[in-house]
N, C-alpha and C. Protein backbone atom coordinates (compact mmCIF):
# COMPACT_ATOMS: atom_id res chain seq x y z
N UNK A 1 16.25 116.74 113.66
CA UNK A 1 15.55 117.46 114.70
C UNK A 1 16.17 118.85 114.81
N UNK A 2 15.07 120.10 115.04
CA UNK A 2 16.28 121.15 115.03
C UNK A 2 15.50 121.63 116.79
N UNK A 3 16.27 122.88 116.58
CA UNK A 3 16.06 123.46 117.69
C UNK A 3 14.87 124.03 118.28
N UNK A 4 14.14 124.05 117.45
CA UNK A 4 12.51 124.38 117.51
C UNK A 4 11.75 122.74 117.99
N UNK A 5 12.19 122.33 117.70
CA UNK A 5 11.14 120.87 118.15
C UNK A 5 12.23 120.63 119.69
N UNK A 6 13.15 120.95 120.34
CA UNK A 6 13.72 120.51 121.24
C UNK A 6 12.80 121.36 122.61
N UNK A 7 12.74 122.92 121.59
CA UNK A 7 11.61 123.81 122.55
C UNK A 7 10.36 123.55 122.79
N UNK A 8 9.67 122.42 121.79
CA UNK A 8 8.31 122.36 121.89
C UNK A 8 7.54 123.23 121.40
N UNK A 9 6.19 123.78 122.50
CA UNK A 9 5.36 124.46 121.83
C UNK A 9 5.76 125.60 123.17
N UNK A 10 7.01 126.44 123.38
CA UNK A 10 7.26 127.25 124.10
C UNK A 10 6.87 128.29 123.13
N UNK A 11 6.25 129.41 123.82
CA UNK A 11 5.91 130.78 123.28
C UNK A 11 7.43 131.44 123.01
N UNK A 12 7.11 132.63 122.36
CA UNK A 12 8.44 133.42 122.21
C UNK A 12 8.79 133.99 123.16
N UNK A 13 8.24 134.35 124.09
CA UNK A 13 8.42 135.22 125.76
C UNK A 13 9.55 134.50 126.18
N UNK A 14 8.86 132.62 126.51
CA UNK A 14 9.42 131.94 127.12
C UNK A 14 10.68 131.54 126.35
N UNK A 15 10.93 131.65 125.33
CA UNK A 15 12.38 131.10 124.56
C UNK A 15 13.26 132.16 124.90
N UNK A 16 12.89 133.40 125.17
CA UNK A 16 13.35 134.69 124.81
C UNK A 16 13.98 134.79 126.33
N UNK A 17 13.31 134.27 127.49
CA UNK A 17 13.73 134.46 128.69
C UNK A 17 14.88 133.13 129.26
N UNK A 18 14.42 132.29 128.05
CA UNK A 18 15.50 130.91 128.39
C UNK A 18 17.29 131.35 127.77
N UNK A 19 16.47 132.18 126.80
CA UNK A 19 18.07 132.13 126.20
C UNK A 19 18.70 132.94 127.03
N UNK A 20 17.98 134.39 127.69
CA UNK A 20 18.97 135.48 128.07
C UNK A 20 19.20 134.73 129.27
N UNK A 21 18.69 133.97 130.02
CA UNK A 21 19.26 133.01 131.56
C UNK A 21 20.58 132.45 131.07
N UNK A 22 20.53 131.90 130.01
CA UNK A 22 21.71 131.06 129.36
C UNK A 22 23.01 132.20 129.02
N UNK A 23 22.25 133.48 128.49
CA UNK A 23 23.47 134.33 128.23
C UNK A 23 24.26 134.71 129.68
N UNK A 24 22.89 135.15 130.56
CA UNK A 24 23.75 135.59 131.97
C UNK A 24 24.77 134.48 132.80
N UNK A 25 24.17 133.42 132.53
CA UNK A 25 25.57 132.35 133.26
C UNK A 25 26.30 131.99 132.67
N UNK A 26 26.42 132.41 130.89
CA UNK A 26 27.56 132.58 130.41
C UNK A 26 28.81 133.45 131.16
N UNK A 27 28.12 134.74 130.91
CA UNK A 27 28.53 135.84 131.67
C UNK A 27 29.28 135.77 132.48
N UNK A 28 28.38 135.43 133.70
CA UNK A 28 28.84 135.23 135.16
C UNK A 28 29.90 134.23 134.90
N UNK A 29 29.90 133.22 134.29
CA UNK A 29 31.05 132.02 134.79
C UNK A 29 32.36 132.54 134.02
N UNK A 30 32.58 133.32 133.40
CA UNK A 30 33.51 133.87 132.54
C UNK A 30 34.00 134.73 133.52
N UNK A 31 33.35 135.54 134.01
CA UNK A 31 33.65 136.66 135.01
C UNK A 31 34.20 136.62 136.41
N UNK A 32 33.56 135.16 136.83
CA UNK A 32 33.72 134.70 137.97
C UNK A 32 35.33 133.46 138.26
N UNK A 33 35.19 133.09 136.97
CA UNK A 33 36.27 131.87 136.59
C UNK A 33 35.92 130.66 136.32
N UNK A 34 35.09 130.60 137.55
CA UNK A 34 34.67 129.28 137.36
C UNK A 34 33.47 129.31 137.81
N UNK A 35 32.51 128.29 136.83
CA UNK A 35 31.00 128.37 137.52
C UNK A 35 30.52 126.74 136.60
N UNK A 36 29.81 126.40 137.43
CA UNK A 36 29.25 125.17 137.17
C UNK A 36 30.20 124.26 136.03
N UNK A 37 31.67 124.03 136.84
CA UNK A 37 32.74 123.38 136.14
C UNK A 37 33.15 124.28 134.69
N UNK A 38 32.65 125.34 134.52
CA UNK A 38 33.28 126.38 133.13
C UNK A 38 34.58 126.81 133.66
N UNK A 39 36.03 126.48 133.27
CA UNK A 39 37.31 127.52 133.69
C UNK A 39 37.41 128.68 132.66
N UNK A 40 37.71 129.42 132.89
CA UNK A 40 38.43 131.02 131.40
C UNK A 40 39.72 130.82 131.40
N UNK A 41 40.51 129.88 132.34
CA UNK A 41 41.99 129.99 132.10
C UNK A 41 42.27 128.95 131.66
N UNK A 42 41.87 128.42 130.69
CA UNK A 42 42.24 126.89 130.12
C UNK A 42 43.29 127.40 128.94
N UNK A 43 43.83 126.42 129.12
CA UNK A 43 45.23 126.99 128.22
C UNK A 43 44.71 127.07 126.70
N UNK A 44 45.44 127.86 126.13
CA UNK A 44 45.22 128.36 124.86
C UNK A 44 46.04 126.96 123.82
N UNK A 45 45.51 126.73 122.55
CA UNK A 45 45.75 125.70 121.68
C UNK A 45 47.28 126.49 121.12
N UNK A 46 48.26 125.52 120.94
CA UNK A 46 49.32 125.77 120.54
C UNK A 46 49.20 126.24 118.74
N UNK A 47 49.89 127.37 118.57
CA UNK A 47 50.02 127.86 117.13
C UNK A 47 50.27 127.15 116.11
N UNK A 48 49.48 126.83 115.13
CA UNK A 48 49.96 125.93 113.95
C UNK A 48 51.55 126.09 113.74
N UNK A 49 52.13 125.16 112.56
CA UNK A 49 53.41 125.01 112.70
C UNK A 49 53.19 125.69 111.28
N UNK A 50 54.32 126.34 111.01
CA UNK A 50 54.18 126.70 109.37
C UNK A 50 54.27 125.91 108.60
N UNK A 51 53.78 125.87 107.41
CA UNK A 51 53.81 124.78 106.93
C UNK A 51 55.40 124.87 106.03
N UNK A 52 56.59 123.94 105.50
CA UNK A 52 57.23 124.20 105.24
C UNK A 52 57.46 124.32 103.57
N UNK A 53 57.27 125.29 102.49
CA UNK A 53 57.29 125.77 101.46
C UNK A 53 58.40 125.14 100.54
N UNK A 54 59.52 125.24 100.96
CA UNK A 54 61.10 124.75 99.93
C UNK A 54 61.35 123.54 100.33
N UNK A 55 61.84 123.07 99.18
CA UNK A 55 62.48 121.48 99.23
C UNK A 55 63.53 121.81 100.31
N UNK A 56 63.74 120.46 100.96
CA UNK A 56 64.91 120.48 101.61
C UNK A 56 65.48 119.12 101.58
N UNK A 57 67.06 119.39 101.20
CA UNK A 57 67.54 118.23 100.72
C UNK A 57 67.75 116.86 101.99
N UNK A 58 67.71 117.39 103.20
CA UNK A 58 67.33 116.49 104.33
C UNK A 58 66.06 115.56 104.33
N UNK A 59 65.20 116.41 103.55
CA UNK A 59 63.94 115.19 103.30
C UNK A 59 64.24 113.92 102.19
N UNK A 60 65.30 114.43 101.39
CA UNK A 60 65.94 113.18 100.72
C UNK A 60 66.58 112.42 101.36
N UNK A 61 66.66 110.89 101.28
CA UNK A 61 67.59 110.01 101.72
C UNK A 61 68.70 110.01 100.50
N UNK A 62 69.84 110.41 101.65
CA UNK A 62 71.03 110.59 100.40
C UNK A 62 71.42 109.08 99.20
N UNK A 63 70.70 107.84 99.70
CA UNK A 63 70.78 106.72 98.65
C UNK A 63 69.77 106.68 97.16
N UNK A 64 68.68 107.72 98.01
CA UNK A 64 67.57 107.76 96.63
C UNK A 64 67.93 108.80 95.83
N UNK A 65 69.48 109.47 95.59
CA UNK A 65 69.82 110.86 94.60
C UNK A 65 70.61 110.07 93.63
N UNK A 66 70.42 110.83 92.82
CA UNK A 66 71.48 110.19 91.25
C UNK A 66 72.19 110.68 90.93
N UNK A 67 73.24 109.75 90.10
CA UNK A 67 74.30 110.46 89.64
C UNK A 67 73.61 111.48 88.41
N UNK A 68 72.37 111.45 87.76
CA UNK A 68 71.92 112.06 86.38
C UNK A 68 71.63 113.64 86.88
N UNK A 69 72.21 114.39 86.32
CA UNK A 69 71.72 115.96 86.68
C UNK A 69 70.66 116.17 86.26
N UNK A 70 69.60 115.33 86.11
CA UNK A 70 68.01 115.73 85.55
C UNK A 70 67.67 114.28 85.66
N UNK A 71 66.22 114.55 85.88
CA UNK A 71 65.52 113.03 85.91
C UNK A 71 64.47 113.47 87.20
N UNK A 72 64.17 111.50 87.47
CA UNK A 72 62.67 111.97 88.41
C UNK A 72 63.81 112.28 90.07
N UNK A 73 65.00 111.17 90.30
CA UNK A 73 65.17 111.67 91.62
C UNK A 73 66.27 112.99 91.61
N UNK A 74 66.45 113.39 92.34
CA UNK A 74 67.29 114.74 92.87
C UNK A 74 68.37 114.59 92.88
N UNK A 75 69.44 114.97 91.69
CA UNK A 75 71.26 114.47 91.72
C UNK A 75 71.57 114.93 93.31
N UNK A 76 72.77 113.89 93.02
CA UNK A 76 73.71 114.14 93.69
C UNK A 76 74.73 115.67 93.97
N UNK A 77 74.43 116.23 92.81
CA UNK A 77 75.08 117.14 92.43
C UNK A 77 74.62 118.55 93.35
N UNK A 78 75.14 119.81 94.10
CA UNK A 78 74.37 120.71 94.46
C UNK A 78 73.53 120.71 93.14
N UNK A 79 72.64 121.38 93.45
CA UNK A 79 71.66 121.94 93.25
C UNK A 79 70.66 122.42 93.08
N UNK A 80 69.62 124.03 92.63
CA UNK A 80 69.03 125.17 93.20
C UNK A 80 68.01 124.21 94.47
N UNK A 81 67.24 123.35 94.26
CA UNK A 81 66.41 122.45 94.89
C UNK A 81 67.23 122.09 96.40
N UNK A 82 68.26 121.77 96.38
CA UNK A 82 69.33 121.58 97.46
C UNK A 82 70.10 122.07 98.15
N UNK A 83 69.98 123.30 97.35
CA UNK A 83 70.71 124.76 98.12
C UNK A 83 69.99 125.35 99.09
N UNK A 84 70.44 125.77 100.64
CA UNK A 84 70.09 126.17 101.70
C UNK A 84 69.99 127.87 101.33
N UNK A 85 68.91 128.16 100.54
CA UNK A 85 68.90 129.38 100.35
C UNK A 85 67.95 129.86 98.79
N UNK A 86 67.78 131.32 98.23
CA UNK A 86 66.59 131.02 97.16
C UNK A 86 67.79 130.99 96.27
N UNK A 87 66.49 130.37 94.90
CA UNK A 87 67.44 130.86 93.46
C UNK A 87 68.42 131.22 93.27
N UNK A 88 67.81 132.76 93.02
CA UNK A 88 68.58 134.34 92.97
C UNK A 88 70.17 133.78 93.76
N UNK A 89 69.81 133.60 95.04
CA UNK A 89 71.12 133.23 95.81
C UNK A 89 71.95 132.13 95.54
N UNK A 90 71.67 131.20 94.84
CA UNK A 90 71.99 129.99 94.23
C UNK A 90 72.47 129.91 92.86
N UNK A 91 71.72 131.08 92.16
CA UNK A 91 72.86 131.45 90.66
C UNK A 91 73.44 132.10 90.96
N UNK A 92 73.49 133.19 91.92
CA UNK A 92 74.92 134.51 92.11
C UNK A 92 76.10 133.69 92.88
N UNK A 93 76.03 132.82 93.75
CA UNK A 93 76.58 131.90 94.10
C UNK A 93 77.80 131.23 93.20
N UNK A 94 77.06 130.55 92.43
CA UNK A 94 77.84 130.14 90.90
C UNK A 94 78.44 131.12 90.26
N UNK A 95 77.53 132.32 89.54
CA UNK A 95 78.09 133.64 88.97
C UNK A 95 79.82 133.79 89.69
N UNK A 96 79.43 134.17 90.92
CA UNK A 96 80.87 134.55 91.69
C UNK A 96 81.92 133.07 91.81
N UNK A 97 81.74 132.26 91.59
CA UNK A 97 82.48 131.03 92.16
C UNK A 97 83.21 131.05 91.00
N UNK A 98 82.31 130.73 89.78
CA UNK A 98 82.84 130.06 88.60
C UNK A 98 83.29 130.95 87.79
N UNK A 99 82.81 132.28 87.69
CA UNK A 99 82.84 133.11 86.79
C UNK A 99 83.41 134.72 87.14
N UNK A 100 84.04 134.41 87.77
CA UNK A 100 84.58 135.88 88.30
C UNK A 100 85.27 136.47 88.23
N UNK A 101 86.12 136.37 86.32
CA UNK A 101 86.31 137.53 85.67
C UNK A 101 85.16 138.12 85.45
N UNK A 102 83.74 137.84 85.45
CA UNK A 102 82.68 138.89 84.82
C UNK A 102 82.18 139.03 85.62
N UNK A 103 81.79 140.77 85.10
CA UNK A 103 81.09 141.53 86.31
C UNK A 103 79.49 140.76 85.60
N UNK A 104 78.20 140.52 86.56
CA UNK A 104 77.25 140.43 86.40
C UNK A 104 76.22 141.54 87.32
N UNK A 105 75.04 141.99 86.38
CA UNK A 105 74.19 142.40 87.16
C UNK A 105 72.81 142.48 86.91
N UNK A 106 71.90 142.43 88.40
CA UNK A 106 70.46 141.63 87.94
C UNK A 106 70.12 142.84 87.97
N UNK A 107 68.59 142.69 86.95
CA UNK A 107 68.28 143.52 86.37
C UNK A 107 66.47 143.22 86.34
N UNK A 108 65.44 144.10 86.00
CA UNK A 108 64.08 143.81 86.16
C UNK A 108 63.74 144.42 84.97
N UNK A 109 63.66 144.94 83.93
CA UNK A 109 63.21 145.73 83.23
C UNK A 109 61.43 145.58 83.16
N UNK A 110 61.23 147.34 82.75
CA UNK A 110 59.36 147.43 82.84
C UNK A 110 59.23 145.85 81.77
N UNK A 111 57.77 145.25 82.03
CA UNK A 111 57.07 144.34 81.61
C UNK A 111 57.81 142.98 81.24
N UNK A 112 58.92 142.78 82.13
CA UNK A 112 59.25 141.57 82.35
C UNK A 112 59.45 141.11 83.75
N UNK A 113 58.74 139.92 83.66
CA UNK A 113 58.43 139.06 84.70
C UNK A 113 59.65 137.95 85.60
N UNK A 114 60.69 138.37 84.78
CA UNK A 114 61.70 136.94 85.37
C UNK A 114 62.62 138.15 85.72
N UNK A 115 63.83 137.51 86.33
CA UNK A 115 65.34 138.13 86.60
C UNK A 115 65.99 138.09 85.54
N UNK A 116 66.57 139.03 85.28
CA UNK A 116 67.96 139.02 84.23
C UNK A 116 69.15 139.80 84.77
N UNK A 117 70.52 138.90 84.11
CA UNK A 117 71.51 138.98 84.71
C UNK A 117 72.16 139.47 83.39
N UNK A 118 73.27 139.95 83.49
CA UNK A 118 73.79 140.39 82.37
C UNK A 118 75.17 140.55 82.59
N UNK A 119 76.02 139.39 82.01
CA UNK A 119 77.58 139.19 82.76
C UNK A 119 78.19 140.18 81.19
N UNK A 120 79.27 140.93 81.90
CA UNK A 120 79.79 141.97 81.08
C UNK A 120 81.40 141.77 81.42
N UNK A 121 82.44 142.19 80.18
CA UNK A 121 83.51 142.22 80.55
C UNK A 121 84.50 142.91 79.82
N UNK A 122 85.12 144.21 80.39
CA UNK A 122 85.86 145.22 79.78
C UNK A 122 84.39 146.66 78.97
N UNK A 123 83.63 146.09 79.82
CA UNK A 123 82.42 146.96 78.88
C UNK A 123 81.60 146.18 78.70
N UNK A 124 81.83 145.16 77.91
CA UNK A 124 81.22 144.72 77.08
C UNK A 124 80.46 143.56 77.26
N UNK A 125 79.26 143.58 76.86
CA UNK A 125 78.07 142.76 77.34
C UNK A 125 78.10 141.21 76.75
N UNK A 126 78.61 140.15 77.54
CA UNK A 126 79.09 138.95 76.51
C UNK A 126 78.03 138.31 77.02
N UNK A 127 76.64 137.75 77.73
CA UNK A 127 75.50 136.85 77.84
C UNK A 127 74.96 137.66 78.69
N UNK A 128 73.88 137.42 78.09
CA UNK A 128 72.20 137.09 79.21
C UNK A 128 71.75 136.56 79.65
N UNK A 129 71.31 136.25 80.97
CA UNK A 129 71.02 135.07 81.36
C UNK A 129 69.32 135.77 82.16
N UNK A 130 68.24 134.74 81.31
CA UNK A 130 66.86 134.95 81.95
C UNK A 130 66.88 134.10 83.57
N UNK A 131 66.27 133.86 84.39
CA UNK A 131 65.45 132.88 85.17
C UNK A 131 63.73 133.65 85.32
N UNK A 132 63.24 132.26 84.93
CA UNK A 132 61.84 132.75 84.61
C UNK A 132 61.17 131.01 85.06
N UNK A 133 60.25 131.78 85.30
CA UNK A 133 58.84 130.07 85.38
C UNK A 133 59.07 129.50 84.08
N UNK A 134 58.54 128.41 84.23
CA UNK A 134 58.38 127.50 83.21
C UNK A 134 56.54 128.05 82.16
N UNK A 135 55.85 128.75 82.68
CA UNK A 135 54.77 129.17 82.38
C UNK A 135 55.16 130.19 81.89
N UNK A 136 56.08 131.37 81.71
CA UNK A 136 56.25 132.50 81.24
C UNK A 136 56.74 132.37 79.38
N UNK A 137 56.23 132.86 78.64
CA UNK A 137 56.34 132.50 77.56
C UNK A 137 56.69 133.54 76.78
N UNK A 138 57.80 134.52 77.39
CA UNK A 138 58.37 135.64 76.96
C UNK A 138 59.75 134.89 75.69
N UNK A 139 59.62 136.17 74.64
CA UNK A 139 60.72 135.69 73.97
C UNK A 139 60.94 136.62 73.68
N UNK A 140 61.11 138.22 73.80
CA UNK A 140 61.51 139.30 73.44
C UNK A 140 62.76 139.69 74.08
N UNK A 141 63.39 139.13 74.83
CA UNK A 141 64.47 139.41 75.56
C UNK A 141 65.57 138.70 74.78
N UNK A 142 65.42 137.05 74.38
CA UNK A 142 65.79 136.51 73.34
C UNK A 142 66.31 136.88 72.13
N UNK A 143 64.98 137.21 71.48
CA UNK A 143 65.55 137.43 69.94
C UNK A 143 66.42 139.00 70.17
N UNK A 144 65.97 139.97 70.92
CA UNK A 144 66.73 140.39 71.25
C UNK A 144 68.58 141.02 71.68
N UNK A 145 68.74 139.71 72.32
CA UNK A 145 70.27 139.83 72.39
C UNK A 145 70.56 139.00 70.70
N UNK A 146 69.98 138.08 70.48
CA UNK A 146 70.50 137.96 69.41
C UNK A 146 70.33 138.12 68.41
N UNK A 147 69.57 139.14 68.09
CA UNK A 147 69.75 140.25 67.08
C UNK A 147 71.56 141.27 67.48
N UNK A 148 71.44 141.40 68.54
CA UNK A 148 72.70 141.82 69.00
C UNK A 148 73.75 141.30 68.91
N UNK A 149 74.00 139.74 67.94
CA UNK A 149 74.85 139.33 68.83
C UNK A 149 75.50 138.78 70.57
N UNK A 150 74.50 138.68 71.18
CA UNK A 150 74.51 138.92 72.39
C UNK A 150 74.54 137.09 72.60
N UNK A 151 75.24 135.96 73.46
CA UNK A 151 74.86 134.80 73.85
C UNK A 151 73.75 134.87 74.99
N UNK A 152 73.00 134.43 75.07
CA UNK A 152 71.34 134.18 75.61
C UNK A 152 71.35 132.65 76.28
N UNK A 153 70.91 132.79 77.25
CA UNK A 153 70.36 131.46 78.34
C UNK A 153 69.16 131.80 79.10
N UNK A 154 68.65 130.76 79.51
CA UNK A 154 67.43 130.88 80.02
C UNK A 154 67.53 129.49 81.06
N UNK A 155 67.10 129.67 82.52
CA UNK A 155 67.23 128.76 83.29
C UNK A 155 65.49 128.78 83.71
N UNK A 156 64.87 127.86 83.77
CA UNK A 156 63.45 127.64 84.69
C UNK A 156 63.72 127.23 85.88
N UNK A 157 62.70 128.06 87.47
CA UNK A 157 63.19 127.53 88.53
C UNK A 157 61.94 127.21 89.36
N UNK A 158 61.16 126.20 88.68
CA UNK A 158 60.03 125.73 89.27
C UNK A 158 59.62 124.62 88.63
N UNK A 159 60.60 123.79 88.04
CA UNK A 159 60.53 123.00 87.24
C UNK A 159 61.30 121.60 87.93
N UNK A 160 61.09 121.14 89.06
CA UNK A 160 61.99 120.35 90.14
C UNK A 160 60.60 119.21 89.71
N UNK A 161 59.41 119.38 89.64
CA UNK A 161 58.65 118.16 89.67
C UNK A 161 58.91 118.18 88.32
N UNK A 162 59.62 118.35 86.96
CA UNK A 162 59.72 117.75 85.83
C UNK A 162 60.92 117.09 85.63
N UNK A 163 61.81 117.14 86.75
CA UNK A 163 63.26 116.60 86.83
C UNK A 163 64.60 117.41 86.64
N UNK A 164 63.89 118.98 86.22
CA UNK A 164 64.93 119.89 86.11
C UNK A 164 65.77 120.40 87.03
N UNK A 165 66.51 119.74 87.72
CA UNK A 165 67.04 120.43 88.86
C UNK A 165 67.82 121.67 89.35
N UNK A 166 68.40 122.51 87.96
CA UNK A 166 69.15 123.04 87.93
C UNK A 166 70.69 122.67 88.48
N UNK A 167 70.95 121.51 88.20
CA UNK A 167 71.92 121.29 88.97
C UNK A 167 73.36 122.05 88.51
N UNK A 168 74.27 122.00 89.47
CA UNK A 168 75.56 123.07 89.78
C UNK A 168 76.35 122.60 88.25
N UNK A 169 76.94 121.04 87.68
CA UNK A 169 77.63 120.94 86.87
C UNK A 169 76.81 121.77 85.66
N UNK A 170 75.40 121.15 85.40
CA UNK A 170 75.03 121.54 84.36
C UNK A 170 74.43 122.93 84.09
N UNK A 171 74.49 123.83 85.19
CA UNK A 171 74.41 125.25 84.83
C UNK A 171 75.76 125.85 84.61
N UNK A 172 76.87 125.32 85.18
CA UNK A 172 78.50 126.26 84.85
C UNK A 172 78.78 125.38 83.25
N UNK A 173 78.37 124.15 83.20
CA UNK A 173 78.24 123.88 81.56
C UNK A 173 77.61 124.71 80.54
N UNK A 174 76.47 124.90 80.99
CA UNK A 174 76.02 125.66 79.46
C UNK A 174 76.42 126.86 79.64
N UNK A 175 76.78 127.85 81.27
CA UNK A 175 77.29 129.16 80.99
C UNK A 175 78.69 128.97 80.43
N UNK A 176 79.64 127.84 80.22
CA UNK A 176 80.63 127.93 80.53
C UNK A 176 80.52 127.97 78.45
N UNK A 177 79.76 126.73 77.79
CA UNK A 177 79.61 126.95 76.64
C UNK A 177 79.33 128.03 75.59
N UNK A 178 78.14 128.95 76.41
CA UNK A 178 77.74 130.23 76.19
C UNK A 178 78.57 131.24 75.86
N UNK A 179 79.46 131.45 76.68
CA UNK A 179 80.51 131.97 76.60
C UNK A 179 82.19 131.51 76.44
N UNK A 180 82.12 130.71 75.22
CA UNK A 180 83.02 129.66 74.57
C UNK A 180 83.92 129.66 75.63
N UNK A 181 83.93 129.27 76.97
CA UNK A 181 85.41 129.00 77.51
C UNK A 181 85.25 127.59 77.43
């Protein structure tokens, strides 16, 4: 049924004078406050909640984490997924903890898409380290250093639903390998 069969066989005059009656005691009861039980001060609907974006390791029950630094549940181990804070802040973190004879510094260069870090020492440029998506399919930064000589790593940090956690042992492992200490 629509709204035309509720009017009948009302002319257009008469629809035309029903609606603007309907607009004016809109009007009025808005204006007035209250009119034929209408309030304007009815409280306003509370603001959505944001929705929350980053893992947080509180949504884990600390019995469902593993000892495995990769897999389907979330080690035990810090890490990036578990860290109260982003990435970026979660490898410089490590950088400075573990590694702090070397100076490191991040870096963007034109037409690359990830972070690069570049730990140096006495001068001299001893690894690279990418973080990039798992979708980015850059390898020029790569062959790159090692054409140079240069040791090269690459960490993915969106890769938590494939079991990659980045976890804390196994990133100061392979930097620690990288750079034969």
């Amino acid at each position: 049924m629509s709204l035309f069969d509720l009017l009948g066989k009302k002319s257009e005059k008469e629809i035309k004078d029903l609606f603007s009656g309907m607009e004016k005691k809109i009007k009025d009861a808005v204006k007035d406050g209250f009119k034929d039980g209408i309030r304007n001060d009815s409280p306003k609907p509370a603001a959505p909640k944001p929705v929350e974006t980053s893992y947080t390791a509180a949504a884990e029950p600390e019995q469902e984490r593993s000892d495995a630094l990769w897999g389907e549940l979330m080690p035990k181990d810090e890490n990036q997924f578990s860290f109260k804070g982003t990435y970026k802040e979660y490898f410089e973190k490590i950088f400075r903890e573990e590694f702090s004879e070397y100076n490191f510094m991040l870096s963007h260069p034109k037409y690359y898409s990830s972070d690069i870090y570049t730990f140096s020492q006495g001068g001299d440029r001893k690894l690279v380290i990418e973080l990039m998506k798992k979708s980015c399919e850059a390898q020029a930064l790569r062959r790159e250093t090692l054409r140079e000589g240069i040791a090269y790593l690459r960490f993915y940090v969106d890769c938590s639903d494939q079991g990659w956690w980045n976890a804390r042992t196994y990133v100061v492992g392979r930097i620690r390998e990288a750079l034969n200490k």
